[in-house]
Protein backbone atom coordinates (compact mmCIF):
# COMPACT_ATOMS: atom_id res chain seq x y z
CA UNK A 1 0.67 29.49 42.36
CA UNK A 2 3.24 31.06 44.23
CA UNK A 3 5.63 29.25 46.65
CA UNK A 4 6.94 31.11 49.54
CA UNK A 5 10.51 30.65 50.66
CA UNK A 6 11.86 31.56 53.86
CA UNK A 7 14.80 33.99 54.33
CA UNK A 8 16.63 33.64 57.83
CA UNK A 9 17.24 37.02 58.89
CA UNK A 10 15.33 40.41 60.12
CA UNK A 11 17.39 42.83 57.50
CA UNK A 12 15.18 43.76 54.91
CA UNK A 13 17.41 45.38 52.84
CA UNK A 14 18.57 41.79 52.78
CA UNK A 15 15.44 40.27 51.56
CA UNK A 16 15.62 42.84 48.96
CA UNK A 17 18.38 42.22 47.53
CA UNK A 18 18.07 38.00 47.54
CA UNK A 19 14.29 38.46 46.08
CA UNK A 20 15.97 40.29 43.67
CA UNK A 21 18.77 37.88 42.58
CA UNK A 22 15.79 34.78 43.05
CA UNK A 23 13.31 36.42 41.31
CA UNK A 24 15.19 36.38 38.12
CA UNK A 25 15.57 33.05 37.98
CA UNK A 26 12.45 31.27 39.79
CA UNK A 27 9.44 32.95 38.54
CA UNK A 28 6.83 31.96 41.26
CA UNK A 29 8.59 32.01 44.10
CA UNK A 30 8.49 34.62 46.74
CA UNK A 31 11.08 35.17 49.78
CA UNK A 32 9.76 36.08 52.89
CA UNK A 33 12.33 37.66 55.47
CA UNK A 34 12.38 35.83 59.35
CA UNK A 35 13.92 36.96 62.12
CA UNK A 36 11.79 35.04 64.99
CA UNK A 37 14.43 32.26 65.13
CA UNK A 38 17.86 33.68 65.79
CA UNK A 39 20.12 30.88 67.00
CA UNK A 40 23.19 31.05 68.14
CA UNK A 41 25.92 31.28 65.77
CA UNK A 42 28.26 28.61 67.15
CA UNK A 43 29.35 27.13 63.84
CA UNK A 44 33.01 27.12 63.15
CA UNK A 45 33.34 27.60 59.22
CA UNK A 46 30.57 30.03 57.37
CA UNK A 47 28.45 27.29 55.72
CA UNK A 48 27.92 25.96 59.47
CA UNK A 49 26.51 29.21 60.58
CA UNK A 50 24.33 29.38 57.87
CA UNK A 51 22.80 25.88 57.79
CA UNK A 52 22.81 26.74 61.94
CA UNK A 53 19.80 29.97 60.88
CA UNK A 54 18.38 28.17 57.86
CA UNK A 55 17.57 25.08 60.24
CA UNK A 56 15.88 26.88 62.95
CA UNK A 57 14.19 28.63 60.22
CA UNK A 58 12.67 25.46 58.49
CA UNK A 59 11.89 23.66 62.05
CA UNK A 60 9.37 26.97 63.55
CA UNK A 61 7.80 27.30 60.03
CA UNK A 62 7.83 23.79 58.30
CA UNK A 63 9.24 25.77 55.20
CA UNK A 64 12.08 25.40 52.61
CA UNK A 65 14.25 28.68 54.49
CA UNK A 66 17.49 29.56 53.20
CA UNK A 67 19.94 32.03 54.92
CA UNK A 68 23.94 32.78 54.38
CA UNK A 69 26.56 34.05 56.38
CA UNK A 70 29.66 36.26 55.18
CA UNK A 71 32.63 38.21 56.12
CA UNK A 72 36.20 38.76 54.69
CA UNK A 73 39.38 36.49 54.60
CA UNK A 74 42.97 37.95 54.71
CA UNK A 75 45.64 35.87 52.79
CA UNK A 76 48.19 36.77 55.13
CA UNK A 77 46.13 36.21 57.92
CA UNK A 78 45.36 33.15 56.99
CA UNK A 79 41.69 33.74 56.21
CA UNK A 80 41.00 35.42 59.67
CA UNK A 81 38.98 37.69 60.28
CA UNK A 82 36.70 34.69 58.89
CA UNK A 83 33.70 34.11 61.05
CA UNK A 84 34.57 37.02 63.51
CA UNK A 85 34.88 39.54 60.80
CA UNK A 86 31.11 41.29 62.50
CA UNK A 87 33.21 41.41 65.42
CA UNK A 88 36.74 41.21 64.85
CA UNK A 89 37.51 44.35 67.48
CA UNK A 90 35.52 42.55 70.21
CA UNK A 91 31.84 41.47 70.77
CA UNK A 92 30.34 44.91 70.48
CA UNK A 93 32.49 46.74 67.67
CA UNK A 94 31.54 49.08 65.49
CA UNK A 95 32.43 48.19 61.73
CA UNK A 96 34.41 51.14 61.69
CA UNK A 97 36.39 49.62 64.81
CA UNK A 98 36.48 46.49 62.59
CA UNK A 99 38.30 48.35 59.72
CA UNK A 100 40.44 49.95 61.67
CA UNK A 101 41.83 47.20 63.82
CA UNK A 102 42.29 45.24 60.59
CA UNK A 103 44.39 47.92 58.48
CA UNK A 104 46.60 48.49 62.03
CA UNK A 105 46.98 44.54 61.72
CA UNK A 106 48.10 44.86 58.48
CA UNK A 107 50.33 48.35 58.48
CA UNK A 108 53.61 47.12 57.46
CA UNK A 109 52.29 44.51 54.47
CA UNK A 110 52.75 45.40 51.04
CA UNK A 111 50.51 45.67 48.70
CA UNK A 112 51.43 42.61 46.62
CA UNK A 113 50.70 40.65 49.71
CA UNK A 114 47.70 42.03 51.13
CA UNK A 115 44.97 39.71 48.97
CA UNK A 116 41.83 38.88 50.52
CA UNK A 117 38.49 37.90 49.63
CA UNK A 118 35.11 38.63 50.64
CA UNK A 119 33.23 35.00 51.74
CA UNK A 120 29.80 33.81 51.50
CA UNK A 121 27.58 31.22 52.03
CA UNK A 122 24.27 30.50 51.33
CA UNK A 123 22.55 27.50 53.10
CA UNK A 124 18.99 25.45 52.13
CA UNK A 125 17.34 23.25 54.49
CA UNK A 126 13.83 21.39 53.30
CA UNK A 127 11.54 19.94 55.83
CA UNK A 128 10.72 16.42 54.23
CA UNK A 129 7.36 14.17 54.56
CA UNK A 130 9.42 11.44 56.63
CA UNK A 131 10.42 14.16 58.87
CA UNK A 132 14.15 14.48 57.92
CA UNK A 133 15.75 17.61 56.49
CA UNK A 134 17.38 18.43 53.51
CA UNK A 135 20.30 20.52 54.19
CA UNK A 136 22.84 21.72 51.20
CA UNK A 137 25.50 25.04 51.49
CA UNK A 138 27.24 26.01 48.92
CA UNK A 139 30.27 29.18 48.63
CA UNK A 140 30.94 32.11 46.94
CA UNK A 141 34.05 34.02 46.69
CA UNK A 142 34.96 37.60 45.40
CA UNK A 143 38.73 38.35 45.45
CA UNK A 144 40.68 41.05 45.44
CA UNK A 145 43.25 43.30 47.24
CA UNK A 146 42.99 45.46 50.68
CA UNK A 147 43.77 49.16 50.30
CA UNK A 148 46.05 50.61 53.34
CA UNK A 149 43.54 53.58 54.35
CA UNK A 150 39.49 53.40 53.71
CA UNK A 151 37.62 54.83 50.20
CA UNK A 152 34.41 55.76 49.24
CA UNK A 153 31.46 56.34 51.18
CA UNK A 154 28.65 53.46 49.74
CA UNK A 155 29.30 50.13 51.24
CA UNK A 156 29.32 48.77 54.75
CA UNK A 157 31.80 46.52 56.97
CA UNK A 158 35.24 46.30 54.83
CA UNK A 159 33.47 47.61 51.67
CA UNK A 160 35.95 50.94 51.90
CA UNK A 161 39.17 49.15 52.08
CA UNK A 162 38.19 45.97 49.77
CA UNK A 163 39.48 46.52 45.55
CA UNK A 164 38.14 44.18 44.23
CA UNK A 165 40.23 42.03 41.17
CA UNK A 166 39.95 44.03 38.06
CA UNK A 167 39.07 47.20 39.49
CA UNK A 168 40.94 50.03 40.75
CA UNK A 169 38.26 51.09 43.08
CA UNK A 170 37.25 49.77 46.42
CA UNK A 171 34.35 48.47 46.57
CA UNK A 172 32.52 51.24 48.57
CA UNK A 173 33.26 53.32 44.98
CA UNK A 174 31.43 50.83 43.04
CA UNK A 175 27.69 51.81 41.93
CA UNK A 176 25.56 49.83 44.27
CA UNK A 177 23.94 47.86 41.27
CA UNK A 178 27.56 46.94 40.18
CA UNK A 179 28.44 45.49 43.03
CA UNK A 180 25.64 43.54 43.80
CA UNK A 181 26.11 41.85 40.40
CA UNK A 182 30.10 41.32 41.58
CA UNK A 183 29.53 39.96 44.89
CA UNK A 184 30.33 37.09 47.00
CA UNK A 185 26.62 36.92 47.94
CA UNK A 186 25.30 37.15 44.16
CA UNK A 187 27.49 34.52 43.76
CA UNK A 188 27.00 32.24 46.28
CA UNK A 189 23.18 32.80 45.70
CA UNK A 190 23.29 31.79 41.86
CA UNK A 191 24.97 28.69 42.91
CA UNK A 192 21.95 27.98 45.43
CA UNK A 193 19.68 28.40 42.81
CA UNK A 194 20.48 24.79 40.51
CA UNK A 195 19.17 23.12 44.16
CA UNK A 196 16.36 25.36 44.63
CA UNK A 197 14.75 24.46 41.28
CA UNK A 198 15.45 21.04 41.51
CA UNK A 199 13.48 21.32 45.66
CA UNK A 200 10.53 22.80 43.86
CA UNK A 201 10.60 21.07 40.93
């Protein structure tokens, strides 16, 4: 029988991509993309804002849901844009207003000094018989170095200025399948898989 879990968010590419990474590793199980619930993001750190859409999630449908939230953290910064990387150049902004506001920021920083890392997290809340939820988040990271003017034209958000450790390519250069297997969100969503299986266990 297959069990059906949630996914907090209207992109499908999105749903995509996690059924892909689940799929792999829960035979069974099915994610189903959600976008009825869209809370406001008022969390401070990214595990808060996705436990904040995986909660509203679980409490309309009764379901395990799961949902992350990601963006990119400057060293020198010291992790900003953070949070507010969607909308680092105000409320509004285009991501290529993002980029660009971000490599002004950073003009006069060398290269040694301009490491960063691409943040996510990726959030589980359980409705339980007793009427409590389960809630766990856990983090992944990808690190690497910002480039001082944009490359390549796959990618989205800071993809174009992000080279990623061990590569001399940003990662809007990388093939598409390579970089999913790199990523912060393949990351964070492997480690959300040892609590999945033990949920539907």
């Amino acid at each position: 029988m297959t069990r059906e879990i949630i996914l907090a968010t209207g992109n499908a590419h999105k749903v995509q991509e996690i059924s892909a990474i689940l799929g792999a590793v829960l035979p069974g199980v099915s994610v189903a993309g959600y976008a009825d619930a869209q809370p406001a993001e008022t969390g401070v750190t990214f595990c808060e804002n996705a436990l904040i859409k995986a909660r509203a999630a679980a409490l309309v449908t009764g379901k395990m849901s799961i949902a992350d939230d990601s963006g990119i953290a400057v060293d020198v910064l010291g992790g900003a844009p953070g949070i507010f990387s969607a909308r680092w150049a105000g409320k509004n902004s285009s991501d290529k207003n993002n980029l660009e506001l971000l490599l002004q920021q950073l003009q006069d920083i060398v290269p040694k000094s301009r490491g960063a890392e691409f943040v996510c997290a990726a959030a589980v809340v359980q409705p339980l018989a007793d009427g409590q939820l389960f809630e766990r988040c856990v983090v992944g990271r990808w690190r690497g170095v910002l480039l001082d003017a944009p490359r390549g034209g796959a990618g989205f958000g800071y993809d174009p200025i992000f080279c990623p450790e061990g590569y001399s390519v940003s990662a809007a250069e990388l093939d598409g399948r390579l970089k999913n297997q790199l990523s912060h969100r393949r990351k964070a969503f492997n480690l959300l898989v040892a609590e999945l299986q033990q949920l539907l266990a």
